[in-house]
Protein backbone atom coordinates (compact mmCIF):
# COMPACT_ATOMS: atom_id res chain seq x y z
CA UNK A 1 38.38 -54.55 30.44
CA UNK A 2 40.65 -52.68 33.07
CA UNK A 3 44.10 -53.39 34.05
CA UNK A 4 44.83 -54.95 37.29
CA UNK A 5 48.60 -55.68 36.85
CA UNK A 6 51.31 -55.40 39.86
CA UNK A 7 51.86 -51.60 40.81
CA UNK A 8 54.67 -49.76 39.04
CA UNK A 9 55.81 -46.17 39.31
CA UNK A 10 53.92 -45.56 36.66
CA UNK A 11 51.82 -47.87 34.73
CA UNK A 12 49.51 -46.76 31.53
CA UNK A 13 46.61 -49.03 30.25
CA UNK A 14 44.61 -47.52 27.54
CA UNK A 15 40.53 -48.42 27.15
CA UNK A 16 38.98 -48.73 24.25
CA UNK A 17 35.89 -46.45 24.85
CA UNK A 18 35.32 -43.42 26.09
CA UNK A 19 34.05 -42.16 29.63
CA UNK A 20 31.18 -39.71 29.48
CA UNK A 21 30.92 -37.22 32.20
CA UNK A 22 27.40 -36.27 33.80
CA UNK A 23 26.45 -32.75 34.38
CA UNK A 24 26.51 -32.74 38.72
CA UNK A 25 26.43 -29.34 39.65
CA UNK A 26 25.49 -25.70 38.62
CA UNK A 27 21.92 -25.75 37.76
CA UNK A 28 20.20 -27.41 40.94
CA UNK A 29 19.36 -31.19 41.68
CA UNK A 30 16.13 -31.52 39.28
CA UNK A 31 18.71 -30.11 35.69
CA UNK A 32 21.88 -32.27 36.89
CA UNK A 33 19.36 -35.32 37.57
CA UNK A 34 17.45 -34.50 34.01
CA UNK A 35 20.51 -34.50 31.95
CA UNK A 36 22.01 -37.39 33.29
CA UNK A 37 19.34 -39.74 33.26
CA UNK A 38 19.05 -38.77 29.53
CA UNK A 39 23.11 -39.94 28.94
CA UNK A 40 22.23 -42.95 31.24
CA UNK A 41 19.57 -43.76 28.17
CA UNK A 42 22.01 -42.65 25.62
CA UNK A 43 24.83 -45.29 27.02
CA UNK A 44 21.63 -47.83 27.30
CA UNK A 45 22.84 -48.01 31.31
CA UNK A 46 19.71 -48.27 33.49
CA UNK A 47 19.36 -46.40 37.02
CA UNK A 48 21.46 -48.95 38.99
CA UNK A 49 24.54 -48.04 36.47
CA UNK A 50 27.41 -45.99 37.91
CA UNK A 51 31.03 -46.82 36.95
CA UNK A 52 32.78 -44.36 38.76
CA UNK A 53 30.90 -41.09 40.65
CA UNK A 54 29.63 -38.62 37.85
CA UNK A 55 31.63 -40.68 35.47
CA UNK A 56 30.06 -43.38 33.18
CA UNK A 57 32.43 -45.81 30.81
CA UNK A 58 30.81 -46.79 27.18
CA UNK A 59 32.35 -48.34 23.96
CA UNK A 60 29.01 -47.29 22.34
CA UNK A 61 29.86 -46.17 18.86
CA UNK A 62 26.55 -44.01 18.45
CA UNK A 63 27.02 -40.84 18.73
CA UNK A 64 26.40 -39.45 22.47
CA UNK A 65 25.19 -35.24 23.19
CA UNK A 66 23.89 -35.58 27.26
CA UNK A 67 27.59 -35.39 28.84
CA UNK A 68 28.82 -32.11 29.88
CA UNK A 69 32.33 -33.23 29.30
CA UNK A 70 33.75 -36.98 27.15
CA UNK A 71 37.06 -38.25 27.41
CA UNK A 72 37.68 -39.25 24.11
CA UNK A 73 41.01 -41.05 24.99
CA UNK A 74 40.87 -42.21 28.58
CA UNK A 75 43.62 -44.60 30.32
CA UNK A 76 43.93 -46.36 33.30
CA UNK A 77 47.34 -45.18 35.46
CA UNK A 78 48.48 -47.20 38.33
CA UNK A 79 51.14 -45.75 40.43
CA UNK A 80 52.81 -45.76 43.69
CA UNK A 81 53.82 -42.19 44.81
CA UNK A 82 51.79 -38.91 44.64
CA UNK A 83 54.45 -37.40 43.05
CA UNK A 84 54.56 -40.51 40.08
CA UNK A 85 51.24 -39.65 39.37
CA UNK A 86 51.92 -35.83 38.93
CA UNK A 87 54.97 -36.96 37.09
CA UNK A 88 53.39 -39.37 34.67
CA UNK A 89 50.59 -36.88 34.10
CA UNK A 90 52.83 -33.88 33.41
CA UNK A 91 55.01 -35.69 31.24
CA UNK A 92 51.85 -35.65 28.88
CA UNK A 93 50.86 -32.51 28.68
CA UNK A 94 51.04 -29.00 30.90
CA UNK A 95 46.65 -29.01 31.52
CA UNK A 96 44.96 -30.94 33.81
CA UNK A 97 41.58 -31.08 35.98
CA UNK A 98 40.39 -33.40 38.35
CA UNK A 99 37.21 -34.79 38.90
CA UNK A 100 36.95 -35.77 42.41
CA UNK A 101 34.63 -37.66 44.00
CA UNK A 102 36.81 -39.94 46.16
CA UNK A 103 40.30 -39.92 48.16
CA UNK A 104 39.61 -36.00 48.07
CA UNK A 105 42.93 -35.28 50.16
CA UNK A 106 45.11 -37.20 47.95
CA UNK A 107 43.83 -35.68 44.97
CA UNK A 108 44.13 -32.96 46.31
CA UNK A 109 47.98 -33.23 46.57
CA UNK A 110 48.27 -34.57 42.96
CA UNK A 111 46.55 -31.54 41.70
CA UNK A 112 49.12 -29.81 43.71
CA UNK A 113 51.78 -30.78 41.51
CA UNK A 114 50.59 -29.87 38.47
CA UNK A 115 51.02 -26.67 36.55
CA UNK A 116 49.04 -24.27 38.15
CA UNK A 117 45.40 -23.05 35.69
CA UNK A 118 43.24 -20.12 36.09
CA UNK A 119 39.78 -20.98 37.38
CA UNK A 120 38.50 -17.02 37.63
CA UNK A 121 35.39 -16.08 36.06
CA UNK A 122 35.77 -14.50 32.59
CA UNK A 123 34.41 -11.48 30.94
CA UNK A 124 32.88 -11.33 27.32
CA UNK A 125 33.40 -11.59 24.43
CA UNK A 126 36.88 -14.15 25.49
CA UNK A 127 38.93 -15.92 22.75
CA UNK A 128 39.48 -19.30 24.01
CA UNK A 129 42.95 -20.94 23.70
CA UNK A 130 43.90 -23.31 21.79
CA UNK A 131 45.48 -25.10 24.55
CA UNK A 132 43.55 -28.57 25.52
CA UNK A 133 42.63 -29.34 29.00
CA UNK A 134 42.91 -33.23 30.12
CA UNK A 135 40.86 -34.81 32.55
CA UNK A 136 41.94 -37.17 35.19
CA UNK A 137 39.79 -38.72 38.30
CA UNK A 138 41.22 -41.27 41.30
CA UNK A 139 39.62 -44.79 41.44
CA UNK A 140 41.85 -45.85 44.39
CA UNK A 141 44.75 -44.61 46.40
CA UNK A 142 46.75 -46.49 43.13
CA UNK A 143 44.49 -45.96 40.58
CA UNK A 144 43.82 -42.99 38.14
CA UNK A 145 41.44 -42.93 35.11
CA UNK A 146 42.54 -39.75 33.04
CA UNK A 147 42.58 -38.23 28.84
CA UNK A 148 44.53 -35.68 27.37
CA UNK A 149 41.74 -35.48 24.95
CA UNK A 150 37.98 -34.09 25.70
CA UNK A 151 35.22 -32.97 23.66
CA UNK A 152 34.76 -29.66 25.66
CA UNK A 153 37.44 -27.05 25.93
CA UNK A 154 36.51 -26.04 29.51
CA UNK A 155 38.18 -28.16 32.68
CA UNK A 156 35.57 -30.15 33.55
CA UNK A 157 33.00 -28.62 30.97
CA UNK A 158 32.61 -25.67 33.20
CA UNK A 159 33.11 -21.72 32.19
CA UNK A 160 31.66 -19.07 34.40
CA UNK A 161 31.22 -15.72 33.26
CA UNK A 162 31.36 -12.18 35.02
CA UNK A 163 27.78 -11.73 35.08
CA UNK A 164 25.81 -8.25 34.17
CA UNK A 165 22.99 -7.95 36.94
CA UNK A 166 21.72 -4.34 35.41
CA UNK A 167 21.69 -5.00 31.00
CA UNK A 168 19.99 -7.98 30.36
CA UNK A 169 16.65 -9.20 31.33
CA UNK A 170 17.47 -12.57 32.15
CA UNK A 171 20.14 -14.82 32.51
CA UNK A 172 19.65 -16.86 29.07
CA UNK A 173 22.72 -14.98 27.19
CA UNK A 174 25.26 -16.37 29.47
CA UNK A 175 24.48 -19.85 27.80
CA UNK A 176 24.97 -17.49 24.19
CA UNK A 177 28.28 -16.18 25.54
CA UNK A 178 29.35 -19.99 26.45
CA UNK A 179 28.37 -21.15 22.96
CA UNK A 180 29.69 -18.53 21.34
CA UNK A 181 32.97 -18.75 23.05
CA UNK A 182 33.24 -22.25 22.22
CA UNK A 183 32.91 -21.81 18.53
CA UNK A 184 35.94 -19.14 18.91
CA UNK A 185 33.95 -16.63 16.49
CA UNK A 186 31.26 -14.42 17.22
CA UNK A 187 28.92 -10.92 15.58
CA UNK A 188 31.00 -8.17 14.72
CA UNK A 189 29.98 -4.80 14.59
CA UNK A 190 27.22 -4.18 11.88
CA UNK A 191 26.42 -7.97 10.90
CA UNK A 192 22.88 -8.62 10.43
CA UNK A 193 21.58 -11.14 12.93
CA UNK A 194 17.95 -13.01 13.35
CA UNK A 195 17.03 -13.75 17.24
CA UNK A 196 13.62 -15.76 17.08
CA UNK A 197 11.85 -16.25 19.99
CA UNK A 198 13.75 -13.00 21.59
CA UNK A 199 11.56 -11.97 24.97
CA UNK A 200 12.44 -10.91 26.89
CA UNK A 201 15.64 -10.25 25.35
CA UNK A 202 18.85 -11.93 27.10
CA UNK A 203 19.83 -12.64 23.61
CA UNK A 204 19.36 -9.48 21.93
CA UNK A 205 21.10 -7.27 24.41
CA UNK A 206 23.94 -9.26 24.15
CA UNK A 207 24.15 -9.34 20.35
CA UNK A 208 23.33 -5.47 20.64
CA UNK A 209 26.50 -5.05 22.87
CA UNK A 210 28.65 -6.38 20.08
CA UNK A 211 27.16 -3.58 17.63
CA UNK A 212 25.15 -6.14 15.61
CA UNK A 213 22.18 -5.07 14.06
CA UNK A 214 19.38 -7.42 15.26
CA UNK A 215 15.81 -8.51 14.20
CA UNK A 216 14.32 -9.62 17.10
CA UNK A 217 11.25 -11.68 16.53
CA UNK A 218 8.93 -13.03 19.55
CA UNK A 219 4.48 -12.96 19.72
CA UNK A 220 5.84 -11.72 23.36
CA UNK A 221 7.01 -8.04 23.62
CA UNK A 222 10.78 -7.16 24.69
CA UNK A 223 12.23 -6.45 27.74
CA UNK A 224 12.34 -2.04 27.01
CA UNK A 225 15.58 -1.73 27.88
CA UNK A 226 16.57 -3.88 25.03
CA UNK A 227 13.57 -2.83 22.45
CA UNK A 228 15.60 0.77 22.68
CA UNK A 229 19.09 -0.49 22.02
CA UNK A 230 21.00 0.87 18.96
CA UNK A 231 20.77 -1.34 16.16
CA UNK A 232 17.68 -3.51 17.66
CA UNK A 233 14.67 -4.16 15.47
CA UNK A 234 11.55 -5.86 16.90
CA UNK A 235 9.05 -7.95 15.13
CA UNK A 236 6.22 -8.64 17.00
CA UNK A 237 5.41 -12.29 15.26
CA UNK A 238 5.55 -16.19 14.83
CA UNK A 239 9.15 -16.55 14.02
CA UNK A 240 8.36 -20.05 12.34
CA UNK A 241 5.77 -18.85 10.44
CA UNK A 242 8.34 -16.48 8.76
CA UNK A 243 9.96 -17.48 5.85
CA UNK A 244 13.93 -16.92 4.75
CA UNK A 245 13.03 -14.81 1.72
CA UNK A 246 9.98 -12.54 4.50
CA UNK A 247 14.01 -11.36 6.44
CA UNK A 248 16.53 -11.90 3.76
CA UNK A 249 20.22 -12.58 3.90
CA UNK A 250 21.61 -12.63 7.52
CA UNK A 251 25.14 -13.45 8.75
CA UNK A 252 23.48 -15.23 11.80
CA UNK A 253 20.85 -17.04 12.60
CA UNK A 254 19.82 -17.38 16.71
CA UNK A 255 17.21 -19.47 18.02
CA UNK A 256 15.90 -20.10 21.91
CA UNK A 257 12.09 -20.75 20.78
CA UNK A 258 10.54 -23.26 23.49
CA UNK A 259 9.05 -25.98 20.81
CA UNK A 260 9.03 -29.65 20.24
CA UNK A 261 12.31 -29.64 18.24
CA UNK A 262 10.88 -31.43 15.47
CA UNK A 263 9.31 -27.76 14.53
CA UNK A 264 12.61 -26.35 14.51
CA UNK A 265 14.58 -28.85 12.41
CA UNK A 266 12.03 -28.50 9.44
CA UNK A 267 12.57 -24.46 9.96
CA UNK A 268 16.31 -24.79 9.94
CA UNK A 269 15.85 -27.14 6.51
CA UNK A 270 14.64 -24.39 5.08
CA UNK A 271 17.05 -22.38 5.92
CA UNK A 272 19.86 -24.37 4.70
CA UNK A 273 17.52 -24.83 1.34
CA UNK A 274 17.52 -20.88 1.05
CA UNK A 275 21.50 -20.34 1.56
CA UNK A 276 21.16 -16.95 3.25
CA UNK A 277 22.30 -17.59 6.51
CA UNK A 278 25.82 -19.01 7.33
CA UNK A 279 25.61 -19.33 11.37
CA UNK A 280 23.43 -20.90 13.63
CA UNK A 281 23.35 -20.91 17.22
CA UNK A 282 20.18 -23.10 18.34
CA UNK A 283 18.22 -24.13 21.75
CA UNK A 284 17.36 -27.72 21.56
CA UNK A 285 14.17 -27.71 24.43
CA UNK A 286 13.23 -31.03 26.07
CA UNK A 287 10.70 -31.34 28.73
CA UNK A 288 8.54 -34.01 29.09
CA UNK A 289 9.31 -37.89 29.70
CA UNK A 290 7.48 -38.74 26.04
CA UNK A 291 10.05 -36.04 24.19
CA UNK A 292 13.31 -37.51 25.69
CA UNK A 293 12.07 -41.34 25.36
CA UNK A 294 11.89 -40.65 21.88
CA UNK A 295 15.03 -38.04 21.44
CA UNK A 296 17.60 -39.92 20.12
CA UNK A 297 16.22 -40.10 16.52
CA UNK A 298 15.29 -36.03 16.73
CA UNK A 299 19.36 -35.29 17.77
CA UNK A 300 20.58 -37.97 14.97
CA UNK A 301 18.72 -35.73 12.46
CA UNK A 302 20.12 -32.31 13.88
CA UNK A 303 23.62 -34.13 13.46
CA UNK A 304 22.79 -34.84 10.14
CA UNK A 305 22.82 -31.38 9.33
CA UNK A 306 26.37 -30.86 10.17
CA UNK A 307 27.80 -28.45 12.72
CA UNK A 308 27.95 -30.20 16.53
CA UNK A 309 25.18 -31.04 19.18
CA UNK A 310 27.01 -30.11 22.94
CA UNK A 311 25.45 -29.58 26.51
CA UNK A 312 26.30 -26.60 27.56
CA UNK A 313 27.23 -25.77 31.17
CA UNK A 314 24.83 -22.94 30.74
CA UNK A 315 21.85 -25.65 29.50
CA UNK A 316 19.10 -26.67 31.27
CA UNK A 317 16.43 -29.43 29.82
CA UNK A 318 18.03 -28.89 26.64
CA UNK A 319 20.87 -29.14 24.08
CA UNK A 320 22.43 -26.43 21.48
CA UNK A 321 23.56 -27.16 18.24
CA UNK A 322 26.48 -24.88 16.70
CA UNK A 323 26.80 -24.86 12.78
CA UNK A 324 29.32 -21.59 12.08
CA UNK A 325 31.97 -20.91 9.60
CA UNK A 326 35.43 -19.27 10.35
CA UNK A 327 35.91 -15.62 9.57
CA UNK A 328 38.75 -15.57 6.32
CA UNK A 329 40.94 -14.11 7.94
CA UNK A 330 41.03 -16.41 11.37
């Protein structure tokens, strides 16, 4: 499957799947440990699997939502210099991150001689560029695996934020901000949004701080900081139970209910049915062992209804799926 020819200065070998990586760091042991045993089952790799660090090699064809991060056109590089690495890689494309979880010095020194890329945290709301980011990760002292081409537009799947410790009442809008920045398009000013299963509010406050006008809907009350924001309206109710005709046309639908997700797919069906809602931004939950044995049927059907399934950086026993449309005039 891999190439083991002779060393050259700089030898590609292209593989025919894809290499999936695992989410290691960010949320604590127990999250990073949940999320990847649930891509080990995706991949069908048992415990003792583990091709290269956080880094997992599949030519699965079924459709795959547990990696942070997938290299969706990975090679093999052999070379015989540092500097024919950073060559070979450069002469590529400008964007590169390394995953490193061997020969940390001499990656080190690759990295070096690479085009510089900003790694500071970023403020909100953030228009991502359009600029890819490849992903490359040492073997051997010879060896490189590496893409131009990943699923996530983040190096490594990562984005950090600069946080607000005073607004919001917890930190569950920083995985909104991620998602939202990922889809490139976002509330403006005045659009009528839907939060269900609001409290305490993360969500809400930071839809409110774009200036949309938001029905929040949770049987638990709001945080009263964000209850009194302009442009915040709170319904104190089952947000299931609610019907699209009971709230009426909305640009955007947002969802963080903790439920099986069975209960949400049949509410989004009818949401689709009704045509008065033309982005969603939902919370996927997963807890238990039973739920995640039988997940992969549940996430085919969410698929099904178009948009993308991703693990966020920001995620924690649980996936978001994105279904938005482009703004006419972006």
């Amino acid at each position: 499957m891999l190439i083991t020819s002779p060393i050259t200065p700089a030898k590609i070998g292209p593989l025919l799947g894809r290499v999936y990586e695992a989410a290691v760091s960010g949320h604590g042991v127990y999250a990073d440990r949940y999320a990847e045993t649930c891509l080990r089952a995706e991949l069908g790799l048992d415990e003792a699997s583990n091709l290269w660090g956080p880094l997992f090699y599949s030519e699965t064809r079924e459709p795959v939502f547990w990696a942070r991060n997938i290299w969706l056109s990975p090679f093999r590089l052999e070379f015989d210099s540092i500097g024919a690495a950073a060559s070979a890689l450069r002469g590529i494309q400008r964007n590169w991150h390394a995953t490193v979880f061997t020969h940390w010095r001499r990656a080190a020194l690759i990295q070096s001689r690479l085009p510089s890329m900003s790694f500071k945290r970023h403020s909100f709301p953030w228009l991502l560029p359009d600029a890819s980011v490849g992903a490359w990760a040492l073997l051997d002292e010879h060896t490189l695996l590496a893409s131009a081409r990943c699923s996530s537009p983040f190096p490594g799947g990562v984005i950090e934020f600069e946080e607000d410790k005073n607004g919001p009442p917890s930190r569950a809008y920083l995985k909104l901000w991620e998602a939202l920045v990922r889809c490139r398009v976002w509330p403006h000013a005045g659009e009528r949004c839907l939060d269900a299963g609001a409290s305490p509010g993360g969500w809400t406050w930071a839809l409110a701080c774009l200036g949309a006008d938001v029905i929040a809907v949770d049987r638990a009350l709001l945080a009263e900081q964000v209850a009194c924001m302009p442009g915040v309206r709170f319904m104190q109710h089952n947000a299931f139970s609610l019907q699209p005709e009971d709230i009426g046309p909305i640009d955007w639908l947002f969802c963080d209910v903790i439920c099986y997700p069975d209960r949400l797919y049949e509410w989004l069906e009818k949401w689709l049915a009704a045509g008065l809602c033309g982005n969603f931004v939902c919370t996927i939950k997963t807890q238990s062992a039973d739920t995640r044995q039988n997940f992969g049927d549940t996430l085919r059907r969410f698929a099904s209804l178009g948009g993308q399934i991703v693990h966020l950086y920001h995620n924690k026993h649980e996936l978001t799926w994105l279904k938005v449309r482009q703004r006419p005039d972006e």
